[in-house]
PDB file of N, CA and C in Angstrom:
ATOM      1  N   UNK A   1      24.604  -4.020   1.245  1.00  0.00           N
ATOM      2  CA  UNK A   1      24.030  -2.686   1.326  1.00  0.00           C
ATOM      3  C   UNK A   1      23.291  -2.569   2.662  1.00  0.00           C
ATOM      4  N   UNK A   2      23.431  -1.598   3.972  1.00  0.00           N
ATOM      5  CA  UNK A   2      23.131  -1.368   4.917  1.00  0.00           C
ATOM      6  C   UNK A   2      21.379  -0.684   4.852  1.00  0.00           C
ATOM      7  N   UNK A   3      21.113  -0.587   5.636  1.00  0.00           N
ATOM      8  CA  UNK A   3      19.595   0.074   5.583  1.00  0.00           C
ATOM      9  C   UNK A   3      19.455   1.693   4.825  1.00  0.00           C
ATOM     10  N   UNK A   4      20.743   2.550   5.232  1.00  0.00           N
ATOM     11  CA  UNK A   4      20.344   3.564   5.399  1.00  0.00           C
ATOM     12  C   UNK A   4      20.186   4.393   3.549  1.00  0.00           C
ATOM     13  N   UNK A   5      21.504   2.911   3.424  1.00  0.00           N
ATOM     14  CA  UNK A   5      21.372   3.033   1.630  1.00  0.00           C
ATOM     15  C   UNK A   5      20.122   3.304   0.853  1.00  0.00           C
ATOM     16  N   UNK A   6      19.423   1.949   1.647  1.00  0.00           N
ATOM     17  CA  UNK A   6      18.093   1.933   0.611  1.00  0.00           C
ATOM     18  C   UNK A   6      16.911   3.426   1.329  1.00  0.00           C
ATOM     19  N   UNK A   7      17.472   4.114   1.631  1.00  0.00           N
ATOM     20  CA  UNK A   7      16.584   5.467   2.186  1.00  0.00           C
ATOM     21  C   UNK A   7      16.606   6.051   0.932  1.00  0.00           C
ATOM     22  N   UNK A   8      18.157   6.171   0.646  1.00  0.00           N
ATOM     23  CA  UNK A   8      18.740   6.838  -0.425  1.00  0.00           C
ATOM     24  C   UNK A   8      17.185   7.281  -1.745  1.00  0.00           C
ATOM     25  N   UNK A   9      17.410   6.015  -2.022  1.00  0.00           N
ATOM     26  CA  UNK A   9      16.469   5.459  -3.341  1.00  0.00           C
ATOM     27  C   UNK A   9      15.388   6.122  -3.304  1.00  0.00           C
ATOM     28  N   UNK A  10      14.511   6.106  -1.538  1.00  0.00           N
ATOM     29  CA  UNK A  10      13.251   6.624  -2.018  1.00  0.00           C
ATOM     30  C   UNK A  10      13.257   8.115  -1.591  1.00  0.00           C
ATOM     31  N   UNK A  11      12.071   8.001  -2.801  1.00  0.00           N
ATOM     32  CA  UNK A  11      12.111   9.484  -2.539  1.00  0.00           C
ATOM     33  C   UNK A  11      10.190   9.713  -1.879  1.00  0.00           C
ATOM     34  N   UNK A  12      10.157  10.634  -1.138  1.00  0.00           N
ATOM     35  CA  UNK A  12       8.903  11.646   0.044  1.00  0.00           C
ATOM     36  C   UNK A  12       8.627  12.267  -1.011  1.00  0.00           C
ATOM     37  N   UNK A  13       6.927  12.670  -1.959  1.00  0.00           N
ATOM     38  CA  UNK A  13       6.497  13.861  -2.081  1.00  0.00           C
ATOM     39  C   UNK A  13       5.452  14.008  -0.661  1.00  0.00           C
ATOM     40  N   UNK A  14       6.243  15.200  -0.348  1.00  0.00           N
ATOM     41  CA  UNK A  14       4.693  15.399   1.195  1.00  0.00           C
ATOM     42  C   UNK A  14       3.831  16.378  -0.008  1.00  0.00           C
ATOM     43  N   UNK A  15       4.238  16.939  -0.848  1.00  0.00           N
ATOM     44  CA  UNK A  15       2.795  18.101  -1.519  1.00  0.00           C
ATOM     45  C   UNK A  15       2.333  16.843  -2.375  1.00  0.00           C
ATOM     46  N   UNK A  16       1.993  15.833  -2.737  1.00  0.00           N
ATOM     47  CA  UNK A  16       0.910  15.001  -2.753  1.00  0.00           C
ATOM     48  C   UNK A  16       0.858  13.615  -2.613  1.00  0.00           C
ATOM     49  N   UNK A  17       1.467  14.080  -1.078  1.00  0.00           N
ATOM     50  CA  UNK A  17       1.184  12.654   0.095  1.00  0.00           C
ATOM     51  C   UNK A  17       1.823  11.437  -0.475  1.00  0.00           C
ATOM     52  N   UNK A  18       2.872  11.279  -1.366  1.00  0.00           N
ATOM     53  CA  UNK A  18       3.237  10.026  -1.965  1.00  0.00           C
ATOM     54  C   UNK A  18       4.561   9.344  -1.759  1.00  0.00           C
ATOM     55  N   UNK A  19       4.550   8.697  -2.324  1.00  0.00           N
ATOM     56  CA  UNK A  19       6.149   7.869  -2.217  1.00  0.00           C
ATOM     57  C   UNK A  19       6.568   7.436  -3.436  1.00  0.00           C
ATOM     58  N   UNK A  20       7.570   7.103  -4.074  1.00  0.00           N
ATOM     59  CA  UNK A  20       8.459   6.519  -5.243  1.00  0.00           C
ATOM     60  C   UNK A  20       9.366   5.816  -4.880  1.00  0.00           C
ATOM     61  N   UNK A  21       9.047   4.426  -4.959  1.00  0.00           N
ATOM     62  CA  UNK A  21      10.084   3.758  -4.790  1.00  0.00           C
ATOM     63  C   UNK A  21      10.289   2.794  -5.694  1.00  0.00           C
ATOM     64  N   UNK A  22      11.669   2.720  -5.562  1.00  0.00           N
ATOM     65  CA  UNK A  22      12.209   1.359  -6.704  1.00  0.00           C
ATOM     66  C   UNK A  22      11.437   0.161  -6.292  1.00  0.00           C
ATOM     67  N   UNK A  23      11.592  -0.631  -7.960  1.00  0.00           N
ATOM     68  CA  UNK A  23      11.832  -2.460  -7.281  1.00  0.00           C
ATOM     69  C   UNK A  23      12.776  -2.617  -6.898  1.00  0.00           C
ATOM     70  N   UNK A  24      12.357  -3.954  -6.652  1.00  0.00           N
ATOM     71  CA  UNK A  24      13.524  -5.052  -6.052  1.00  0.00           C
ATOM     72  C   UNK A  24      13.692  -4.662  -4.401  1.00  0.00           C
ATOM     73  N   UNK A  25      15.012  -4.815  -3.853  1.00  0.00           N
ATOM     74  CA  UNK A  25      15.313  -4.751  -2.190  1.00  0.00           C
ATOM     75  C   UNK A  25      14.858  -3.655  -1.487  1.00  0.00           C
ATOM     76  N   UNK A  26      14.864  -2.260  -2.429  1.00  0.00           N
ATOM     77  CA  UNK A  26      14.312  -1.273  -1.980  1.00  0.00           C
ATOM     78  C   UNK A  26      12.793  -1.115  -1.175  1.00  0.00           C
ATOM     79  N   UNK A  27      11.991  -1.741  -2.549  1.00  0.00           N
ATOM     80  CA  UNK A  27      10.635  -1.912  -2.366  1.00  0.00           C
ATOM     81  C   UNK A  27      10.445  -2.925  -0.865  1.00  0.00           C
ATOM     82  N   UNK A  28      11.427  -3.766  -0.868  1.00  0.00           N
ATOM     83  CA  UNK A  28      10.934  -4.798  -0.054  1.00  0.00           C
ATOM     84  C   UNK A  28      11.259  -3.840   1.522  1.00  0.00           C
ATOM     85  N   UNK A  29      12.549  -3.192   1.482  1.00  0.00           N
ATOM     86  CA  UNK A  29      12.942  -2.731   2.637  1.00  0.00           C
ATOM     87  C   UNK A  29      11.683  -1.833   2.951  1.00  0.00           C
ATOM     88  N   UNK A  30      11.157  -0.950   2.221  1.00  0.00           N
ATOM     89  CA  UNK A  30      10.302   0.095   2.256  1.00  0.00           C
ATOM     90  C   UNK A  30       8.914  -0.728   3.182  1.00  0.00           C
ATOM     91  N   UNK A  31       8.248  -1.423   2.237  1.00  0.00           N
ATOM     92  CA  UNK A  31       7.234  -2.366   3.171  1.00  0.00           C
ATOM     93  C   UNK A  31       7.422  -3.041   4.036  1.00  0.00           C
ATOM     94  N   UNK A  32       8.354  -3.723   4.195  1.00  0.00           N
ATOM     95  CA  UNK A  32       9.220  -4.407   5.942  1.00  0.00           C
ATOM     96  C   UNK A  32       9.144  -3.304   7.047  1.00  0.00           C
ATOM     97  N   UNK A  33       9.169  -2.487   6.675  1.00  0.00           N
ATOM     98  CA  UNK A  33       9.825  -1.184   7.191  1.00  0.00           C
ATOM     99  C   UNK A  33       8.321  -0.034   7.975  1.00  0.00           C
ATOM    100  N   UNK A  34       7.359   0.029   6.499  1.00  0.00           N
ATOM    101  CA  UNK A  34       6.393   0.998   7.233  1.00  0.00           C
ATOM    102  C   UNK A  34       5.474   0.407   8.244  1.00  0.00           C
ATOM    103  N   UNK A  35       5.060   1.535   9.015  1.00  0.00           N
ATOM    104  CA  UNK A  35       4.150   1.110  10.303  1.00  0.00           C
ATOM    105  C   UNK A  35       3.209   0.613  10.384  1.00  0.00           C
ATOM    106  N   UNK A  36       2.420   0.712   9.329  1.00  0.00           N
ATOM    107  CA  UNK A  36       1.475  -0.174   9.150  1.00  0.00           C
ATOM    108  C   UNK A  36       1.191  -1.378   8.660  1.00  0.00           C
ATOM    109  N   UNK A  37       2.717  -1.408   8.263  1.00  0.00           N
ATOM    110  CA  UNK A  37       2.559  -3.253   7.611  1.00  0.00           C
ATOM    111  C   UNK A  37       3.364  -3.909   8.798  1.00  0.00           C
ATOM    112  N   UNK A  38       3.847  -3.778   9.866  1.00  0.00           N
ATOM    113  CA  UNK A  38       4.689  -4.082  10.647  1.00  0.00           C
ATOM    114  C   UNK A  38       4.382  -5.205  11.134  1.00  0.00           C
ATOM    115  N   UNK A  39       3.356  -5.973  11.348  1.00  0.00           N
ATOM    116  CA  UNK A  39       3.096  -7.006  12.031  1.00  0.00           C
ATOM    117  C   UNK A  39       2.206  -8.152  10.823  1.00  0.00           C
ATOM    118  N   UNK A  40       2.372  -7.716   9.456  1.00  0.00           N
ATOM    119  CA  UNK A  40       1.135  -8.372   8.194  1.00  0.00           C
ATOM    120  C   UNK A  40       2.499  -8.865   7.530  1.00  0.00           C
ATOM    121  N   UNK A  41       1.951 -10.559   7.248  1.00  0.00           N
ATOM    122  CA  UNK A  41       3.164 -10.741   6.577  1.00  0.00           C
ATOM    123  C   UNK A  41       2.556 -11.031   4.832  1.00  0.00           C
ATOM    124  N   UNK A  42       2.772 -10.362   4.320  1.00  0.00           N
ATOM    125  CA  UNK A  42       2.656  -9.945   2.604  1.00  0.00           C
ATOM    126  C   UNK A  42       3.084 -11.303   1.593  1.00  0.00           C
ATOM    127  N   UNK A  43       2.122 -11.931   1.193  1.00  0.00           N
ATOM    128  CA  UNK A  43       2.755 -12.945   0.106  1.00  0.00           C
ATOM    129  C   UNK A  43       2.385 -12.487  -1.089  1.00  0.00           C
ATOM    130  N   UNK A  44       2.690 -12.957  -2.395  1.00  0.00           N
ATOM    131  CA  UNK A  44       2.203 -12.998  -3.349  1.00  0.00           C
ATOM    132  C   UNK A  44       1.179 -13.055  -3.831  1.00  0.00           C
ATOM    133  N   UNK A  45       0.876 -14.734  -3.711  1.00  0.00           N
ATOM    134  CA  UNK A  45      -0.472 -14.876  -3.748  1.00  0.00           C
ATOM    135  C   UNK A  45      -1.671 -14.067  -3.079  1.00  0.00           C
ATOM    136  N   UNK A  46      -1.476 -13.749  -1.784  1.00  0.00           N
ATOM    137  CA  UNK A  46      -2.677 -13.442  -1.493  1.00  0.00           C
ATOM    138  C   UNK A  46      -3.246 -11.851  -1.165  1.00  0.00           C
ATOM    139  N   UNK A  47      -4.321 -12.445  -1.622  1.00  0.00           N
ATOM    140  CA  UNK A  47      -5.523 -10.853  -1.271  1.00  0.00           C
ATOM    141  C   UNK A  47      -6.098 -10.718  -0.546  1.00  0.00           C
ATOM    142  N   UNK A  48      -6.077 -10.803   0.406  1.00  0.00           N
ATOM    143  CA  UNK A  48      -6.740 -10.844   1.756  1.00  0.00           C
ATOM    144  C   UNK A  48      -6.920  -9.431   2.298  1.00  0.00           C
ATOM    145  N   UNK A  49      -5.323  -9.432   2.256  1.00  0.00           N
ATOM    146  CA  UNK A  49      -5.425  -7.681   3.367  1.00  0.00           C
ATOM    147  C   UNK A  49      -5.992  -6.413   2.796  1.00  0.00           C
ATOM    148  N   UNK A  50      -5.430  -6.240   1.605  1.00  0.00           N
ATOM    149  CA  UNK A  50      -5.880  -5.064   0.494  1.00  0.00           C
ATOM    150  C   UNK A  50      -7.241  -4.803   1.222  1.00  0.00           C
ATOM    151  N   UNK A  51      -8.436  -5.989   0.311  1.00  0.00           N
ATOM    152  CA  UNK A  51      -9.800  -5.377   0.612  1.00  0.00           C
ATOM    153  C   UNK A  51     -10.230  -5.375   1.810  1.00  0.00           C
ATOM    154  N   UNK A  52      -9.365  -5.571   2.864  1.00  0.00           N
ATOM    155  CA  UNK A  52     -10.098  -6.135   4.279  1.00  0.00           C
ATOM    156  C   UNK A  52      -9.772  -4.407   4.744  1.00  0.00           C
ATOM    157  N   UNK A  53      -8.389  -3.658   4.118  1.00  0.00           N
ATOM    158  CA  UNK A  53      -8.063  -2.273   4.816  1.00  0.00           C
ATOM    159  C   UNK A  53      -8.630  -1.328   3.680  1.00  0.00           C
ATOM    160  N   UNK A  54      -9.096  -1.603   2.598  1.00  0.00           N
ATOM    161  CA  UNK A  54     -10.356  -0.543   1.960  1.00  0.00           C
ATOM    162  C   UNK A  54     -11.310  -0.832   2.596  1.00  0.00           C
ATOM    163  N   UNK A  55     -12.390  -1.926   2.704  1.00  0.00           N
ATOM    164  CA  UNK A  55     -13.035  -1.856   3.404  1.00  0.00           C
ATOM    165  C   UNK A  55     -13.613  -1.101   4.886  1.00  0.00           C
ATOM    166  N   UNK A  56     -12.412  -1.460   5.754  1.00  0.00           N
ATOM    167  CA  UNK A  56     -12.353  -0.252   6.950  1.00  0.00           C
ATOM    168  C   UNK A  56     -12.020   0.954   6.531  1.00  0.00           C
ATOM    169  N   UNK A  57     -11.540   1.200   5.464  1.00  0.00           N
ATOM    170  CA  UNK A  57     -11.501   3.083   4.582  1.00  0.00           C
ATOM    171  C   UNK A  57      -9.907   3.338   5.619  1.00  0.00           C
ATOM    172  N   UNK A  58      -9.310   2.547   5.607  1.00  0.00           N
ATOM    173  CA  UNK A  58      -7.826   2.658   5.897  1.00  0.00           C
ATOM    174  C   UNK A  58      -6.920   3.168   4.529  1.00  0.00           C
ATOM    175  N   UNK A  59      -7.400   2.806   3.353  1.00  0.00           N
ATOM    176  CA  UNK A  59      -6.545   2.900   2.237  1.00  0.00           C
ATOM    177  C   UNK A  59      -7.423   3.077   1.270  1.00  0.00           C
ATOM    178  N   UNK A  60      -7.282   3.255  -0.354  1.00  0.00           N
ATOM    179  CA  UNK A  60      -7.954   3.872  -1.288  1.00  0.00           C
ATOM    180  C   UNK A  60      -6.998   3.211  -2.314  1.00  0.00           C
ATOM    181  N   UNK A  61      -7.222   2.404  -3.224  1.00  0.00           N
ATOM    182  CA  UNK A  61      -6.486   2.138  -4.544  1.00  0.00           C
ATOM    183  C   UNK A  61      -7.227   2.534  -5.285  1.00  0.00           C
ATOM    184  N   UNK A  62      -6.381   3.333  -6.201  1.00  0.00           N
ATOM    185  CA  UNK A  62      -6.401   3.660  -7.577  1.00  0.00           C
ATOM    186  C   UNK A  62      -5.948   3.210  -8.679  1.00  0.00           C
ATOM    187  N   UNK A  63      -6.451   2.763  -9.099  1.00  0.00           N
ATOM    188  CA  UNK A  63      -6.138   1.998 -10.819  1.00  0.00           C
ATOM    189  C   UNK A  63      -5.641   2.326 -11.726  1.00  0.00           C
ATOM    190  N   UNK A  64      -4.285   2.271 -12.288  1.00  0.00           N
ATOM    191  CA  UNK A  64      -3.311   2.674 -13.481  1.00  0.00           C
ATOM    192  C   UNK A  64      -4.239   2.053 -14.589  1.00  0.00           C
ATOM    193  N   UNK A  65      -4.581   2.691 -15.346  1.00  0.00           N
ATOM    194  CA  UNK A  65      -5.093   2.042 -16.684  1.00  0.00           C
ATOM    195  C   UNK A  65      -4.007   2.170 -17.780  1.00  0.00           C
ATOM    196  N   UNK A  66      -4.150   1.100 -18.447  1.00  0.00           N
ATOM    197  CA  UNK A  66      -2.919   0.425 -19.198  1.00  0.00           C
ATOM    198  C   UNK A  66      -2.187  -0.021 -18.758  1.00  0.00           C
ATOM    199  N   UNK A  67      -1.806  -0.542 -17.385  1.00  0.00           N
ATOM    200  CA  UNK A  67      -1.173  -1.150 -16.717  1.00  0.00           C
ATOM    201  C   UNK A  67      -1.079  -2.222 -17.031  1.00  0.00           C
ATOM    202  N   UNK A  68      -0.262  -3.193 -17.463  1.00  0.00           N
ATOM    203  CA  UNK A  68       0.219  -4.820 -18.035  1.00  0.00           C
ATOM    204  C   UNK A  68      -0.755  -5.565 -17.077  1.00  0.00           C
ATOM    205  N   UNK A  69      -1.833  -6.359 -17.619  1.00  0.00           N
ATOM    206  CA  UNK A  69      -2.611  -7.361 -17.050  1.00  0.00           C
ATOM    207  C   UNK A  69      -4.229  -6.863 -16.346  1.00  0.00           C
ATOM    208  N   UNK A  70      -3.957  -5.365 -16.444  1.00  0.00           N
ATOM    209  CA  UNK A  70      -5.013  -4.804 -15.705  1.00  0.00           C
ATOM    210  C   UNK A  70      -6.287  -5.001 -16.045  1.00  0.00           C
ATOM    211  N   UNK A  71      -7.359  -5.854 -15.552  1.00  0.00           N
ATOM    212  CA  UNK A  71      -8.602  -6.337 -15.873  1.00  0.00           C
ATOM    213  C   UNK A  71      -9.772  -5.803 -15.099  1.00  0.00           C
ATOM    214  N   UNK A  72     -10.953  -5.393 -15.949  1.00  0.00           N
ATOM    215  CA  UNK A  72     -11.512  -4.771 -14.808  1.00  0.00           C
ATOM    216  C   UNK A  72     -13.033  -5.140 -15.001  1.00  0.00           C
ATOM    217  N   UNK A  73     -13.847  -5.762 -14.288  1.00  0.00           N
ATOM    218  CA  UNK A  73     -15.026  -6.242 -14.053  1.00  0.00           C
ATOM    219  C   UNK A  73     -16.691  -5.636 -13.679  1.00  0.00           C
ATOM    220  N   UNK A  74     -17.482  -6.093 -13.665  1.00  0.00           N
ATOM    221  CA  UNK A  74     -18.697  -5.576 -12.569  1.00  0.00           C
ATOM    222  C   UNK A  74     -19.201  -6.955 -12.382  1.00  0.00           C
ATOM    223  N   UNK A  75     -19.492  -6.734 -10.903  1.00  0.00           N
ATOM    224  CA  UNK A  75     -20.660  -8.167 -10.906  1.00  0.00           C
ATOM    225  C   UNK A  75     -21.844  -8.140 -10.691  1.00  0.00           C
ATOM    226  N   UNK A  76     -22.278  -9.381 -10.446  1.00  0.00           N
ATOM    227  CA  UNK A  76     -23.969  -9.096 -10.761  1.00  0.00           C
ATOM    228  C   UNK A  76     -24.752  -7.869  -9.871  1.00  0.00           C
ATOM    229  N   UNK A  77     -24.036  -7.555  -8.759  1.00  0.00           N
ATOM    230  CA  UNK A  77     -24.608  -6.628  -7.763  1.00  0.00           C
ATOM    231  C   UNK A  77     -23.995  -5.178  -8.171  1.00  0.00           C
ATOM    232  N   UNK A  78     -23.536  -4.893  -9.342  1.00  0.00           N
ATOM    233  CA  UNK A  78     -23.013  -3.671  -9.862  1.00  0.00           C
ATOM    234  C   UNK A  78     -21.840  -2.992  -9.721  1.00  0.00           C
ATOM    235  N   UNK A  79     -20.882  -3.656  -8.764  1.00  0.00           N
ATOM    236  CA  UNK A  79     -19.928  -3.615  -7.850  1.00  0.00           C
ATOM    237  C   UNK A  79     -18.570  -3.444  -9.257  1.00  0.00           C
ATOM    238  N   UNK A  80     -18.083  -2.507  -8.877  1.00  0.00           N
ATOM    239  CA  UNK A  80     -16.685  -2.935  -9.950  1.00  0.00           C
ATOM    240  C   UNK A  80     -15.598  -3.446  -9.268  1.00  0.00           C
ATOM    241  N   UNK A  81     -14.922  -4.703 -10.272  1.00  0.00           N
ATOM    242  CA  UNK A  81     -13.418  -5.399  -9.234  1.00  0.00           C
ATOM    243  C   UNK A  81     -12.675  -5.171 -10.570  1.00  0.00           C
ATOM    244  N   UNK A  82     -11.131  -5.147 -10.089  1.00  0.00           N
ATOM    245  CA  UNK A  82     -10.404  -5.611 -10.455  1.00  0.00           C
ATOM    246  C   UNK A  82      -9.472  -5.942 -10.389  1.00  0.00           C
ATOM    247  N   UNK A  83      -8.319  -6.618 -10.798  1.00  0.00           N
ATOM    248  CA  UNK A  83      -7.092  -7.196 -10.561  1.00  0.00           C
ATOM    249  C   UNK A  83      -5.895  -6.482  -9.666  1.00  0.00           C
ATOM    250  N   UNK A  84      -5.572  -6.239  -8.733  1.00  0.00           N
ATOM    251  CA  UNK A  84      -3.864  -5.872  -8.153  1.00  0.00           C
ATOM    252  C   UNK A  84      -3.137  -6.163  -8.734  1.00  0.00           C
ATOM    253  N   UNK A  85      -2.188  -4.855  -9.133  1.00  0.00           N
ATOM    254  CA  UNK A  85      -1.334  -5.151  -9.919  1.00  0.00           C
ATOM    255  C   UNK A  85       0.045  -3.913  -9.562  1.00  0.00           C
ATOM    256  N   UNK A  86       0.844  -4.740  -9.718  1.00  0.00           N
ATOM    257  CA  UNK A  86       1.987  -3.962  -9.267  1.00  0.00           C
ATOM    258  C   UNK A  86       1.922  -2.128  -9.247  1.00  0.00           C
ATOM    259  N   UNK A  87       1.443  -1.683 -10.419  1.00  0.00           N
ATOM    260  CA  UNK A  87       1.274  -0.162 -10.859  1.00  0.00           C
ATOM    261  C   UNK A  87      -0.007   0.444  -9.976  1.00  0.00           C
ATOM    262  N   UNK A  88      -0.563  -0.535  -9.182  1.00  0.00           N
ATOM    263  CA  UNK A  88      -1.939   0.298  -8.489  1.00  0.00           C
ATOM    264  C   UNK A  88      -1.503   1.288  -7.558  1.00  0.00           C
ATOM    265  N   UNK A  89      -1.865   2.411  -7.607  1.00  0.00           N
ATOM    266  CA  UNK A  89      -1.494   3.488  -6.151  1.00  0.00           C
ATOM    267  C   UNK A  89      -2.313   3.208  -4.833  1.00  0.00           C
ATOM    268  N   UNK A  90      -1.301   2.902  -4.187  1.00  0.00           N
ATOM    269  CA  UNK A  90      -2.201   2.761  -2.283  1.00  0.00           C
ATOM    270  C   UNK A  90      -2.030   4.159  -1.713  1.00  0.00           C
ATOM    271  N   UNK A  91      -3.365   4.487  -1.348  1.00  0.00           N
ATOM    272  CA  UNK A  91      -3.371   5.983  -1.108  1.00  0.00           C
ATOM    273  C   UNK A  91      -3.789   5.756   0.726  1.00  0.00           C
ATOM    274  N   UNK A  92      -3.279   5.888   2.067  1.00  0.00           N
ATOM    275  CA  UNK A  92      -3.657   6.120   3.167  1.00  0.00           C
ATOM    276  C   UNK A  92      -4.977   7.297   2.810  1.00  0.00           C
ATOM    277  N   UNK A  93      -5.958   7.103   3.768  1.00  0.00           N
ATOM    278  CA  UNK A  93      -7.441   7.716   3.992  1.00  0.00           C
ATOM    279  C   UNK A  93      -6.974   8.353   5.101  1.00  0.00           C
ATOM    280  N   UNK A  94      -7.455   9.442   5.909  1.00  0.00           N
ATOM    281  CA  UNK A  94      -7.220  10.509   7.189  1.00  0.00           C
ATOM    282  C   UNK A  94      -7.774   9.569   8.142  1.00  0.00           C
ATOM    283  N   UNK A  95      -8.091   8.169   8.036  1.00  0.00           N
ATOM    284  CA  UNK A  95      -8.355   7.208   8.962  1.00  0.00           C
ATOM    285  C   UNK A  95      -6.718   6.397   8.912  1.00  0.00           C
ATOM    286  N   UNK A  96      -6.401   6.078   8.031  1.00  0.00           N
ATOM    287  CA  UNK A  96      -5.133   5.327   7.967  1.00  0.00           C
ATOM    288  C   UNK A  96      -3.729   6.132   8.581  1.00  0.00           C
ATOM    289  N   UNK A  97      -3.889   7.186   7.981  1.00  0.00           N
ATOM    290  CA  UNK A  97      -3.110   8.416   8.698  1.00  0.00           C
ATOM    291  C   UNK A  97      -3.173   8.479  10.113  1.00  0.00           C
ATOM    292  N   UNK A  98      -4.601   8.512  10.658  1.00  0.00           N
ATOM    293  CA  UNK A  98      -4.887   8.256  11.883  1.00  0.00           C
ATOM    294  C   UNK A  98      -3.876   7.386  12.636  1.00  0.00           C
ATOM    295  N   UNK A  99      -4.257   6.258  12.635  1.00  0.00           N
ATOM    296  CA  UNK A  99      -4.160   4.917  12.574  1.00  0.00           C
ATOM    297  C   UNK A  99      -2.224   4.645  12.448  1.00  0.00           C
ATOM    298  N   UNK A 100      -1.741   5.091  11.538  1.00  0.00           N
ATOM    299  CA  UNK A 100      -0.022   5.272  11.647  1.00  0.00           C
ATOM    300  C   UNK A 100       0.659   6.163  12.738  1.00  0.00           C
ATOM    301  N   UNK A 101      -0.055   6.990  13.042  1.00  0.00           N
ATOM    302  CA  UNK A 101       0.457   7.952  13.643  1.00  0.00           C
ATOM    303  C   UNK A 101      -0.005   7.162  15.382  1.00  0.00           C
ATOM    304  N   UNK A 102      -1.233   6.465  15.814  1.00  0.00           N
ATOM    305  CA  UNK A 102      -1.473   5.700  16.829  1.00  0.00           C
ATOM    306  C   UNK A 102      -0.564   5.078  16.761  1.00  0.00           C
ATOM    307  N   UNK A 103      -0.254   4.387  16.108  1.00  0.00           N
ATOM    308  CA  UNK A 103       1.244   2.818  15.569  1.00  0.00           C
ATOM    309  C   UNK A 103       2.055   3.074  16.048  1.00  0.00           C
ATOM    310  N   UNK A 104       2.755   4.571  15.305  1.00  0.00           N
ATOM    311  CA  UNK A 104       4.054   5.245  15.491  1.00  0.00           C
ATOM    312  C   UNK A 104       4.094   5.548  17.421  1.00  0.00           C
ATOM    313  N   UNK A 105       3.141   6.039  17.623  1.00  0.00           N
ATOM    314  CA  UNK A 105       3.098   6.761  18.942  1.00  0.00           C
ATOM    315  C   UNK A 105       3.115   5.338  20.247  1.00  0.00           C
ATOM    316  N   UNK A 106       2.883   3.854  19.631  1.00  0.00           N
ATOM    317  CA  UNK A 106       2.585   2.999  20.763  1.00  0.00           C
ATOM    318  C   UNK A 106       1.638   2.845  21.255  1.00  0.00           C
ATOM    319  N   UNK A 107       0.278   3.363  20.710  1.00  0.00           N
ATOM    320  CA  UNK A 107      -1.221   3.414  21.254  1.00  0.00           C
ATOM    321  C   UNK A 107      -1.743   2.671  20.808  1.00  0.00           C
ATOM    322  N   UNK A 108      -1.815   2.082  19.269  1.00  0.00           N
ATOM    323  CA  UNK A 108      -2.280   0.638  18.613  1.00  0.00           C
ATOM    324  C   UNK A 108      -1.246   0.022  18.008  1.00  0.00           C
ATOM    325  N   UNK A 109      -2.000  -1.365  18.076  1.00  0.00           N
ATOM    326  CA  UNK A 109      -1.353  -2.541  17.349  1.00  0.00           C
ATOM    327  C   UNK A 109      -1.687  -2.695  15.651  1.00  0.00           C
ATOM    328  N   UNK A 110      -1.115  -2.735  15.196  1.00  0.00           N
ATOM    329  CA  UNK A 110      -2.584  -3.355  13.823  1.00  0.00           C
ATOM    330  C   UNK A 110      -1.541  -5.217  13.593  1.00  0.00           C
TER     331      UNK A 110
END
């Protein structure tokens, strides 16, 4: 299956900023693919990047509740965590937007 196949699959809402995409090769082509993951290489295991690009208010997850495994915490400093999990929505912030559109244009690296 060539690249342009897996376009096919996903589908653009621009009226509320989102994306739908399959598992499997799709998903993978999709994140290989966008501008802001272009140079981050994504494992399994790790959590690193997530909170490091909420933190800078690059991105915004939102939490599927009832989501298979979804656990959700406070710690002693009042703070709520919880688990990543496949069903979480990654929402770009008008900083991240920013920030893709620098990418896209050749003005930053990330």
């Amino acid at each position: 299956m060539n690249n342009s196949n897996f376009e096919n699959f996903i589908e653009y809402n621009t009226a509320e900023n989102s994306v739908n995409v399959p598992f499997g090769r799709t998903a993978e082509y999709y994140l290989k693919n966008h501008p802001l993951l272009k140079n981050i290489c994504l494992k399994s295991q790790s959590r690193k990047k997530t909170p490091e690009l909420v933190k800078e208010g690059i991105i915004t997850i939102e939490r599927v509740e009832g989501a298979v495994d979804f656990i959700e915490w406070r710690t002693k400093t009042g703070q709520t965590k919880s688990t990543n999990r496949i069903d979480d929505i990654v929402k770009l912030t008008e900083k991240g937007e920013e920030l893709v559109k620098q990418i896209e244009a050749g003005v930053k690296k990330r």
